[in-house]
C-alpha atoms as a PDB file:
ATOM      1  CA  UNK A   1     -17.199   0.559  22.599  1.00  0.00           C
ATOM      2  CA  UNK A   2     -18.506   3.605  23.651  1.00  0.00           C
ATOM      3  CA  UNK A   3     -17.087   7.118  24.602  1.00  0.00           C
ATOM      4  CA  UNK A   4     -18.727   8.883  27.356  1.00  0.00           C
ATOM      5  CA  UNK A   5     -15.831  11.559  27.191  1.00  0.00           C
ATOM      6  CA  UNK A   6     -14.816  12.945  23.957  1.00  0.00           C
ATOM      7  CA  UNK A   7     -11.623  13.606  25.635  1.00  0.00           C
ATOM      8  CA  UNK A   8     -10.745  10.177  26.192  1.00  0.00           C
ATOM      9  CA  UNK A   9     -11.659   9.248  22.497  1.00  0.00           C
ATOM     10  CA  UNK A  10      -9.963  12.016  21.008  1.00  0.00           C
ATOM     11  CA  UNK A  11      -6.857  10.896  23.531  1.00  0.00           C
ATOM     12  CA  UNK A  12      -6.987   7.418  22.156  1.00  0.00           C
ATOM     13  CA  UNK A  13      -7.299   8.042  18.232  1.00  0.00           C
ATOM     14  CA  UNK A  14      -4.339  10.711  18.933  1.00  0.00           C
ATOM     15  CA  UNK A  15      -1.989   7.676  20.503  1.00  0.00           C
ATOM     16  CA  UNK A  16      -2.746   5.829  17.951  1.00  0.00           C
ATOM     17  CA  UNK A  17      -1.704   8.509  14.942  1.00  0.00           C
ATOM     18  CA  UNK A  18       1.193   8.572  16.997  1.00  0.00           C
ATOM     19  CA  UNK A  19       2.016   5.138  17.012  1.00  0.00           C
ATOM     20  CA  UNK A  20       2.220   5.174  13.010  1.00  0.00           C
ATOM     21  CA  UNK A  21       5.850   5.175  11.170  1.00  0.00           C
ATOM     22  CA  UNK A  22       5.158   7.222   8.429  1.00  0.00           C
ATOM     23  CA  UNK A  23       8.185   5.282   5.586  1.00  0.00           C
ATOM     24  CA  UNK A  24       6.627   2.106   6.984  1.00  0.00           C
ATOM     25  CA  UNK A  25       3.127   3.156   6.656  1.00  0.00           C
ATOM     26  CA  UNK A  26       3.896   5.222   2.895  1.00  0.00           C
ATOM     27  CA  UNK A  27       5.685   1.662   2.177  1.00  0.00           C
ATOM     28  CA  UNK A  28       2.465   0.002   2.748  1.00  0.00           C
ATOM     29  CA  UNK A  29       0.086   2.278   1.219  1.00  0.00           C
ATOM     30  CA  UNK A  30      -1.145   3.323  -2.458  1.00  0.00           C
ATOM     31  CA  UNK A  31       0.537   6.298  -1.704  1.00  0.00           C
ATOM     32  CA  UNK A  32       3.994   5.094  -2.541  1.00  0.00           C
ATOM     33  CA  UNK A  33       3.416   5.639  -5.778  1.00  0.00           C
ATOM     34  CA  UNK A  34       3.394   9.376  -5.440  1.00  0.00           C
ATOM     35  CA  UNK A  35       5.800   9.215  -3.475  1.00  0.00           C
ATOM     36  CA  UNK A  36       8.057   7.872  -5.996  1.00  0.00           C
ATOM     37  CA  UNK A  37       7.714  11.755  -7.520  1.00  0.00           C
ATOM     38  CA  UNK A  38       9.082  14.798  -7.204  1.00  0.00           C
ATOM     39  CA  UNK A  39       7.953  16.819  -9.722  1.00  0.00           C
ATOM     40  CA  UNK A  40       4.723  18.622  -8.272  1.00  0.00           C
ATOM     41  CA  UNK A  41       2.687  18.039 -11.776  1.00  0.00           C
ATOM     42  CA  UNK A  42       3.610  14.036 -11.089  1.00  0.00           C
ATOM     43  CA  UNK A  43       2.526  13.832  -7.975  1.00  0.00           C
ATOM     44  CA  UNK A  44      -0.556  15.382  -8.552  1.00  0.00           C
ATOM     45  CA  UNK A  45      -1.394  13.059 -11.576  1.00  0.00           C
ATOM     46  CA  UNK A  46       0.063   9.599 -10.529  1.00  0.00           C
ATOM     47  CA  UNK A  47      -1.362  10.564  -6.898  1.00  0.00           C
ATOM     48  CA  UNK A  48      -5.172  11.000  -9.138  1.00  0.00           C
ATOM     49  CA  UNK A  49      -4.785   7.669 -11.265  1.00  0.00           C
ATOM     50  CA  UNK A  50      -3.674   5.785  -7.814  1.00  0.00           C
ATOM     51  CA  UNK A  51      -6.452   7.011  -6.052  1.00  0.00           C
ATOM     52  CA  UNK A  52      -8.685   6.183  -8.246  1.00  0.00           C
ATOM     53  CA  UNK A  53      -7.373   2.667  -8.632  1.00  0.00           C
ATOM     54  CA  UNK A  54      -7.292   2.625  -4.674  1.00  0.00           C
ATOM     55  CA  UNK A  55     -10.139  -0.537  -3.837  1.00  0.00           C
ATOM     56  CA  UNK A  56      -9.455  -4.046  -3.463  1.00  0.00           C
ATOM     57  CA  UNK A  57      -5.635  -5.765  -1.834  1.00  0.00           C
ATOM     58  CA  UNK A  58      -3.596  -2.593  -1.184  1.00  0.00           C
ATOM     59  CA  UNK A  59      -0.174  -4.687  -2.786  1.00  0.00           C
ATOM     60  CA  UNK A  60      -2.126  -5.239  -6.359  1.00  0.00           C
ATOM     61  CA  UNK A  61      -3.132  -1.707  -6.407  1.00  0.00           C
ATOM     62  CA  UNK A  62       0.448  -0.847  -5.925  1.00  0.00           C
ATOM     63  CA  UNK A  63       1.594  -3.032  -8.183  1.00  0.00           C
ATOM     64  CA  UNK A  64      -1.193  -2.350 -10.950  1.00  0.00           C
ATOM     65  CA  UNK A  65      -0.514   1.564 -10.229  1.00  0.00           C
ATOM     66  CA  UNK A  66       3.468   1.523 -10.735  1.00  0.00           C
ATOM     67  CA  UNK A  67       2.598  -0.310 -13.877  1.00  0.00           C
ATOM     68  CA  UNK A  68       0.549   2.116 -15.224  1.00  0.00           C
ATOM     69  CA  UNK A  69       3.187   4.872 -14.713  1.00  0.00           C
ATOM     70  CA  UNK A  70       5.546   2.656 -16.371  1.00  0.00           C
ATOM     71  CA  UNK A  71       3.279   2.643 -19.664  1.00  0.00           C
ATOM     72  CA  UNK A  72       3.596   6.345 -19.125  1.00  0.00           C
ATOM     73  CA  UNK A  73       7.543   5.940 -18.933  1.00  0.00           C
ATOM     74  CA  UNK A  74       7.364   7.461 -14.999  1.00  0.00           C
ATOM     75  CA  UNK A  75       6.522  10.820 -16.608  1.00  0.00           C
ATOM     76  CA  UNK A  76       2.539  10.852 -16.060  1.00  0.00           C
ATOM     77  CA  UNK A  77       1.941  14.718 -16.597  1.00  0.00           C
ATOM     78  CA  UNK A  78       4.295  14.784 -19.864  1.00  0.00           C
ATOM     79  CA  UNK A  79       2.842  11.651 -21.183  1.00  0.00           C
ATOM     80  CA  UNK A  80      -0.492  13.247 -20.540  1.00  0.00           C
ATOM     81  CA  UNK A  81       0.057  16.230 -22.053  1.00  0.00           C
ATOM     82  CA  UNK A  82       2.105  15.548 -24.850  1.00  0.00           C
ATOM     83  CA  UNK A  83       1.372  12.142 -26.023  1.00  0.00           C
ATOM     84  CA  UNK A  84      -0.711  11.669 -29.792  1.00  0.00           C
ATOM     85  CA  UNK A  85      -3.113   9.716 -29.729  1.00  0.00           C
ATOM     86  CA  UNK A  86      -2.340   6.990 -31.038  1.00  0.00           C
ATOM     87  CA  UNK A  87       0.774   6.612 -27.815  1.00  0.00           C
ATOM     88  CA  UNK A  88      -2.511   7.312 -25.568  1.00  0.00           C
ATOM     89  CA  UNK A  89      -4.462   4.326 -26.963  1.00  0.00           C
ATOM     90  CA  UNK A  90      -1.614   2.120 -26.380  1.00  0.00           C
ATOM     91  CA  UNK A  91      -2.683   2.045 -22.615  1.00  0.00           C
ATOM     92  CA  UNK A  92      -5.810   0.551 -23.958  1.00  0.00           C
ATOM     93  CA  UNK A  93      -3.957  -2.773 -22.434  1.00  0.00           C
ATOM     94  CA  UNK A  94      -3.953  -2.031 -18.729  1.00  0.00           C
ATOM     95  CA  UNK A  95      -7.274  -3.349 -16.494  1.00  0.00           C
ATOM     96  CA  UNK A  96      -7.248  -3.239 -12.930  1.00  0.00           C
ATOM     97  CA  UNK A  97     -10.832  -4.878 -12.019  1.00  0.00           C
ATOM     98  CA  UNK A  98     -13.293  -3.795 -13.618  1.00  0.00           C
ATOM     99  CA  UNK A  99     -10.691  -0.227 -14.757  1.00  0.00           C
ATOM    100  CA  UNK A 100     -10.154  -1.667 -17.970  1.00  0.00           C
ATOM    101  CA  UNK A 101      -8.351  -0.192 -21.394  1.00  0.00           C
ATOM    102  CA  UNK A 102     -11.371   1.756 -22.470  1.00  0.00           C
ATOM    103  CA  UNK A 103     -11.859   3.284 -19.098  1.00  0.00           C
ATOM    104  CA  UNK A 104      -8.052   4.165 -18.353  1.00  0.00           C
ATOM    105  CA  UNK A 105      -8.122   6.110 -22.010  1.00  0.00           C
ATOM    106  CA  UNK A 106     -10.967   7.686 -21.041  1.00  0.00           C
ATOM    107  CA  UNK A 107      -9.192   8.925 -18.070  1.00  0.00           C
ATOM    108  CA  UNK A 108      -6.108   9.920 -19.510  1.00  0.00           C
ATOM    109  CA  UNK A 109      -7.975  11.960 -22.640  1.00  0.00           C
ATOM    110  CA  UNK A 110      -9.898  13.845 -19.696  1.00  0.00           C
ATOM    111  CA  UNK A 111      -6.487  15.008 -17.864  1.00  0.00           C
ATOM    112  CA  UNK A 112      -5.090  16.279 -21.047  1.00  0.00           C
ATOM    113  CA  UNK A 113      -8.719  18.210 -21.527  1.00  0.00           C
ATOM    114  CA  UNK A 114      -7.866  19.682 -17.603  1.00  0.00           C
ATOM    115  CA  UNK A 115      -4.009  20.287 -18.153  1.00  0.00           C
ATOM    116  CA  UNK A 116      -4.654  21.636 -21.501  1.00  0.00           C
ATOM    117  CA  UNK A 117      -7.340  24.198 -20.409  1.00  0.00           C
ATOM    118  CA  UNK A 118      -6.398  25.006 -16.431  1.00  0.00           C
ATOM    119  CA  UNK A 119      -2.581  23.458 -16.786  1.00  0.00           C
ATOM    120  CA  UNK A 120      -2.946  21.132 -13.434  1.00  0.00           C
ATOM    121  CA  UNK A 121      -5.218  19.844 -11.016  1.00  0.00           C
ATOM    122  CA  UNK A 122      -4.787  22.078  -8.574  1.00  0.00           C
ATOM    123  CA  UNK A 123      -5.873  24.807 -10.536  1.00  0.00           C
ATOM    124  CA  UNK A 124      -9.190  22.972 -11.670  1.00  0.00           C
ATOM    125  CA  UNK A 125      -9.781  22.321  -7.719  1.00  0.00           C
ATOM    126  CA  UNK A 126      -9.108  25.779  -6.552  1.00  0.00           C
ATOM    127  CA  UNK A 127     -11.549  27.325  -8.738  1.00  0.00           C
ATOM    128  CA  UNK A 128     -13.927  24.807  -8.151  1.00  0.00           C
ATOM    129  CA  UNK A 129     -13.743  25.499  -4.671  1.00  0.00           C
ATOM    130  CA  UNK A 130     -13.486  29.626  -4.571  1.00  0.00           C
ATOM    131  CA  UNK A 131     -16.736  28.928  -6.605  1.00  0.00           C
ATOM    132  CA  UNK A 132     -18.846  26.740  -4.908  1.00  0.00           C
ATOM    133  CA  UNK A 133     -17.310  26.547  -0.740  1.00  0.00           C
ATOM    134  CA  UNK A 134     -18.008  22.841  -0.004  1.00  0.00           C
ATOM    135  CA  UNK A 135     -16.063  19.973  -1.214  1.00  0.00           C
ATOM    136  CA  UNK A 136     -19.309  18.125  -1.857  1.00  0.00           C
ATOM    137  CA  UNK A 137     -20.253  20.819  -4.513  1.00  0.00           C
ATOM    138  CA  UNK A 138     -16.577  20.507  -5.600  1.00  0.00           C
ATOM    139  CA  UNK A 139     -16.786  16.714  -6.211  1.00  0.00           C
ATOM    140  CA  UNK A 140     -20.108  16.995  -8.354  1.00  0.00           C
ATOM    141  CA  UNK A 141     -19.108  19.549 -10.287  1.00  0.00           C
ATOM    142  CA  UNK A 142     -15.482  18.243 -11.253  1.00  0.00           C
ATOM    143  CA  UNK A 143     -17.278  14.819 -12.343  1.00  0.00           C
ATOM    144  CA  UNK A 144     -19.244  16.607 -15.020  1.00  0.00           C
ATOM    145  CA  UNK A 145     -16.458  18.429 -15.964  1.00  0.00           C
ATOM    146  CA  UNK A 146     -14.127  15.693 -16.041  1.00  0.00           C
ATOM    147  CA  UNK A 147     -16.091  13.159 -17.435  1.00  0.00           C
ATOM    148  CA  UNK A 148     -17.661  15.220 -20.047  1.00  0.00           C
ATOM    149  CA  UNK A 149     -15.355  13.291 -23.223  1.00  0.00           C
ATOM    150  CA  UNK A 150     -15.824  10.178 -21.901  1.00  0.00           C
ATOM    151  CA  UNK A 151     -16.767   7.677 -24.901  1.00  0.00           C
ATOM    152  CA  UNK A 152     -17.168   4.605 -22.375  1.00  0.00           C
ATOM    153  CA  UNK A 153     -20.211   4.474 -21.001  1.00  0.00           C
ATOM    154  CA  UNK A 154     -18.842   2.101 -18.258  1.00  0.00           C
ATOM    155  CA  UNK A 155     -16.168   4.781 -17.178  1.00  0.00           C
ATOM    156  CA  UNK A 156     -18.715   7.008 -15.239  1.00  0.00           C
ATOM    157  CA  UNK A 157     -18.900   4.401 -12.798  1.00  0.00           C
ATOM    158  CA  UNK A 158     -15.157   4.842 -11.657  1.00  0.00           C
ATOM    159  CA  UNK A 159     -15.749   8.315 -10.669  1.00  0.00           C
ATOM    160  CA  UNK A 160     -18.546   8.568  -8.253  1.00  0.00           C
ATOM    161  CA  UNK A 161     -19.453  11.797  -6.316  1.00  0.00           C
ATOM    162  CA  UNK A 162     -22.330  12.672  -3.528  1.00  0.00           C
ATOM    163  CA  UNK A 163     -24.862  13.231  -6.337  1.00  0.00           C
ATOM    164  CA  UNK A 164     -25.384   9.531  -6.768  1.00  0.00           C
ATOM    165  CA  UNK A 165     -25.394   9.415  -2.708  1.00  0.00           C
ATOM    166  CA  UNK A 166     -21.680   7.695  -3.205  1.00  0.00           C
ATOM    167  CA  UNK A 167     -18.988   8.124  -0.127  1.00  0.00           C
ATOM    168  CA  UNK A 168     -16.676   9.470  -3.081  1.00  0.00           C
ATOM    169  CA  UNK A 169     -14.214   7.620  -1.322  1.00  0.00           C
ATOM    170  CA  UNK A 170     -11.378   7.612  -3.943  1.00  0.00           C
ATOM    171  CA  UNK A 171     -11.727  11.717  -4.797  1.00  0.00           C
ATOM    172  CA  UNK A 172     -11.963  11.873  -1.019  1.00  0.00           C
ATOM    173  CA  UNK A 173      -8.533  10.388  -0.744  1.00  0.00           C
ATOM    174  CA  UNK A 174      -6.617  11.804  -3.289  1.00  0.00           C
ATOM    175  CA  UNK A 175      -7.536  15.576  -1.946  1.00  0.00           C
ATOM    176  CA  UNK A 176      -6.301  14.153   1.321  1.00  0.00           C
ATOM    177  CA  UNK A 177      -3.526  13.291  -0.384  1.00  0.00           C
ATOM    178  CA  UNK A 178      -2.825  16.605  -2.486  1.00  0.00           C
ATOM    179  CA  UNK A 179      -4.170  18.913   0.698  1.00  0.00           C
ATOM    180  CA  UNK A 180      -3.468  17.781   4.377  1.00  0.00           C
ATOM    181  CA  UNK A 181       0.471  18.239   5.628  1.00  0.00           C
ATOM    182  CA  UNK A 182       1.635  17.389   9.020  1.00  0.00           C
ATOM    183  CA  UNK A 183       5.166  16.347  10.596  1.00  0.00           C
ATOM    184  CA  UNK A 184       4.414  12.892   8.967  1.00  0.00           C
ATOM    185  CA  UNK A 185       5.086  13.912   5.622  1.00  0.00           C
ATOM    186  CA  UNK A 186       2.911  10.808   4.885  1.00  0.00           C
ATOM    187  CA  UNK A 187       0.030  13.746   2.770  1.00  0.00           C
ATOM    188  CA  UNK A 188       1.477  15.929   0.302  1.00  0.00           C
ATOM    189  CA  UNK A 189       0.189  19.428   1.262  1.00  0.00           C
ATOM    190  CA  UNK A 190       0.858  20.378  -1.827  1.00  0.00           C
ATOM    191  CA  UNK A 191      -2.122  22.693  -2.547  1.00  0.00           C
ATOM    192  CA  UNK A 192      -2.695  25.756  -0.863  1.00  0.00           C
ATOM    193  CA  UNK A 193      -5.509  27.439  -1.401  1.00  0.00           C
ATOM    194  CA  UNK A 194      -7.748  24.397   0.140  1.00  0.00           C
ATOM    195  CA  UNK A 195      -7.769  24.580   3.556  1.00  0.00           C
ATOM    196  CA  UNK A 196      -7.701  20.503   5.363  1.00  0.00           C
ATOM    197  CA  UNK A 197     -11.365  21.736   7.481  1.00  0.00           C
ATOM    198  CA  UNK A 198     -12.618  21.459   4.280  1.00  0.00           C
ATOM    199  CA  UNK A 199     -11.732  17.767   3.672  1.00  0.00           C
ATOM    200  CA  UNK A 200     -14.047  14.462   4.097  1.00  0.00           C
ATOM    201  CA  UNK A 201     -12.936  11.800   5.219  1.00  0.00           C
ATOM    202  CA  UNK A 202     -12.451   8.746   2.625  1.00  0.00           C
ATOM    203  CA  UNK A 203     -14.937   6.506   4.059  1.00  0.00           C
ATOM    204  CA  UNK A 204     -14.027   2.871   3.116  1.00  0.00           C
ATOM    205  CA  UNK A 205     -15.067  -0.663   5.231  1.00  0.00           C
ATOM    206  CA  UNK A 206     -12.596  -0.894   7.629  1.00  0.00           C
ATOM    207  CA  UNK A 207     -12.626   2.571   8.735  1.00  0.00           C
ATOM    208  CA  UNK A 208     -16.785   2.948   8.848  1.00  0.00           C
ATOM    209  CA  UNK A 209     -16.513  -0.320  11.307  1.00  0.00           C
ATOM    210  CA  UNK A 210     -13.955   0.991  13.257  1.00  0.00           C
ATOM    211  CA  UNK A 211     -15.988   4.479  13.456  1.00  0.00           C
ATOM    212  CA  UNK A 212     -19.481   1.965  14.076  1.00  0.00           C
ATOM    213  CA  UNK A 213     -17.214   0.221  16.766  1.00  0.00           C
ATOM    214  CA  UNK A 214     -16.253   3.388  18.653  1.00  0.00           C
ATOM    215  CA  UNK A 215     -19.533   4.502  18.834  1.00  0.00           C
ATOM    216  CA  UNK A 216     -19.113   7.836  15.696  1.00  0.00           C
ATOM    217  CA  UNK A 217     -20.657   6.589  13.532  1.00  0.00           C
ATOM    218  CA  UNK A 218     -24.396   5.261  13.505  1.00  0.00           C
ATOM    219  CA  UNK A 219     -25.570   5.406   9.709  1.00  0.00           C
ATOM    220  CA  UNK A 220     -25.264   1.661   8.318  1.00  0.00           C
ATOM    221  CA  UNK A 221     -24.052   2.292   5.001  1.00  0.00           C
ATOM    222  CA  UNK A 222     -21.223   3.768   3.748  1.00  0.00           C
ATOM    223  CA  UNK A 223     -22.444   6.515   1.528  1.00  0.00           C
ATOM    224  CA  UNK A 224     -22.247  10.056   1.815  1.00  0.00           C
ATOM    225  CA  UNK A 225     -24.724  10.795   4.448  1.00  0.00           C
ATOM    226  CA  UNK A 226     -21.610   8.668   6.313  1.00  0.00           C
ATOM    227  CA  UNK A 227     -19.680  10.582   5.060  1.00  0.00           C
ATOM    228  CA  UNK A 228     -21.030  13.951   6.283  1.00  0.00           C
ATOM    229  CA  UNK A 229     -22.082  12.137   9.944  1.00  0.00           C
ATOM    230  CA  UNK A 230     -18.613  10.790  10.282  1.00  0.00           C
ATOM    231  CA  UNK A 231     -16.523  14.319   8.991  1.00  0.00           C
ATOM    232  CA  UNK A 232     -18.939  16.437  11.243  1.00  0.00           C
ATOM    233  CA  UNK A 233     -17.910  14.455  14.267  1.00  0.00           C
ATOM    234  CA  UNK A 234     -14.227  14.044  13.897  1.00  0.00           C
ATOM    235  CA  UNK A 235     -14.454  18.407  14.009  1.00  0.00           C
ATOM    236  CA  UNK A 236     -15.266  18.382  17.576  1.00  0.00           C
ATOM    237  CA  UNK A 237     -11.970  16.436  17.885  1.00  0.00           C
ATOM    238  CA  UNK A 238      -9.581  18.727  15.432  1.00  0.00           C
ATOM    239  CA  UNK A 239     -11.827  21.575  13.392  1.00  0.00           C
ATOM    240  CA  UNK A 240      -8.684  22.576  11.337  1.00  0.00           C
ATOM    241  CA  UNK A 241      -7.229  18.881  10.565  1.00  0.00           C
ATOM    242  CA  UNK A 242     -10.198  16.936  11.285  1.00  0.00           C
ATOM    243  CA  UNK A 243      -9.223  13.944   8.450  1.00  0.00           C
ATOM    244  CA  UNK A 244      -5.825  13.572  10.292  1.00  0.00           C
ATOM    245  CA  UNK A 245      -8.401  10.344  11.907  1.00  0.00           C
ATOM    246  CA  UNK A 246      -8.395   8.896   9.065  1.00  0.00           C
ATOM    247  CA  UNK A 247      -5.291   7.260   9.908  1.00  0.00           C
ATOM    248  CA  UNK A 248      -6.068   6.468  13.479  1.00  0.00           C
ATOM    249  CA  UNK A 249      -9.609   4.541  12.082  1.00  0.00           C
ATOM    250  CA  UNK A 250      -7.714   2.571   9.271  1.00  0.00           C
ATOM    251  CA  UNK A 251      -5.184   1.281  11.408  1.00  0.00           C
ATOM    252  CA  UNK A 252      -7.000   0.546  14.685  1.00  0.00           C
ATOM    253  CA  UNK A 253      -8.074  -3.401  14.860  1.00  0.00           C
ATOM    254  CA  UNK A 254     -11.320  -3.494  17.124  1.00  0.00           C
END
């Protein structure tokens, strides 16, 4: 299926954003765990743990993310910043996959590192990208910075980043998340100082087909030269909200 007139493409991923009903879709998604925030600090932090336990069946990441929370008593950022040690390595029982104990304490012991030095997420982010301009940079840089305490060696495979050529799918996704706002309400738009041009798009299966299928898309594998190919088209369609089409490629069925 190919697109002769960008007009007519851009016409037909449009309809289809339209078609989406965003408490059915947020009901559906990882992103219901978020969701189930309102604290800004919470939604930052259960959106970053969800995100990054965002591959595989979209109900047992759910389920397997509103668990984790639970261990945290629903308060994520206070858990995370407060919590001795010893309450931190009782998470040492969750596993999602191959996410097991040793990994999620690594995780947790690098958020308090970031809350206790830049207070949030957003604030790590922000500098990141004042400093460096391009998420790709952003990505690569917050990796080293983030996994810097890790004592797991196996835990530097759950957060991947364009320097190992990755799609960065799962970072990709939660700044989606914390960045893009729309009518939907589906994305937070919680941070401001990130403007959505600056987004990638979360490349996963489904939605490199899709973009294979429509004819956007010619690199084979889903890594970040993907990535880049993929993003750089979709801003001929919207240069200011161009990862709005990530919804229209993960729900189309072609």
């Amino acid at each position: 299926m190919n697109f002769s007139n960008i007009e007519d493409l851009k016409k037909l991923l449009d309809s289809n954003i339209d078609k989406i009903i965003p408490q059915k879709f947020i009901n559906n998604d990882p992103i219901i765990v978020p969701h189930n925030f309102s604290n800004k600090e919470d939604i930052e932090i259960s959106a970053f743990l969800t995100s990054v336990l965002a591959w595989g069946n979209r109900k047992i990441i759910i389920n397997k993310a509103f668990y984790l929370m639970n261990l945290m008593y629903n308060k994520p950022y206070d858990f995370i910043k407060n919590a001795s040690n010893k309450e931190i390595l009782t998470l040492k029982k969750f596993v999602h996959r191959t996410f097991n104990g040793n990994t999620t304490i690594d995780f947790v012991f690098a958020l308090k590192n970031i809350i206790l030095e830049y207070n949030n997420l957003e604030n790590l982010f922000t500098q990141l990208y004042l400093n460096y301009g391009d998420i790709k940079y952003v990505l690569i840089k917050f990796k080293h910075l983030f996994s810097k305490t890790f004592a797991d060696l196996k835990s530097y495979r759950h957060i991947t980043t364009p320097e190992n050529k990755s799609s960065a799918k799962r970072l990709n996704l939660f700044l989606r998340w914390m960045i893009r706002k729309d009518n939907k309400k589906i994305d937070f738009g919680l941070w401001k100082n990130i403007p959505p041009s600056s987004l990638y798009i979360p490349l996963d299966i489904h939605t490199g087909n899709t973009a294979r299928k429509l004819g956007i898309l010619h690199r084979k594998q889903n890594d970040w030269k993907a990535v880049e190919e993929l993003t750089n088209f979709l801003k001929q369609l919207d240069r200011e909200d161009p990862i709005k089409y990530d919804f229209a490629l993960f729900i189309m069925d072609i």
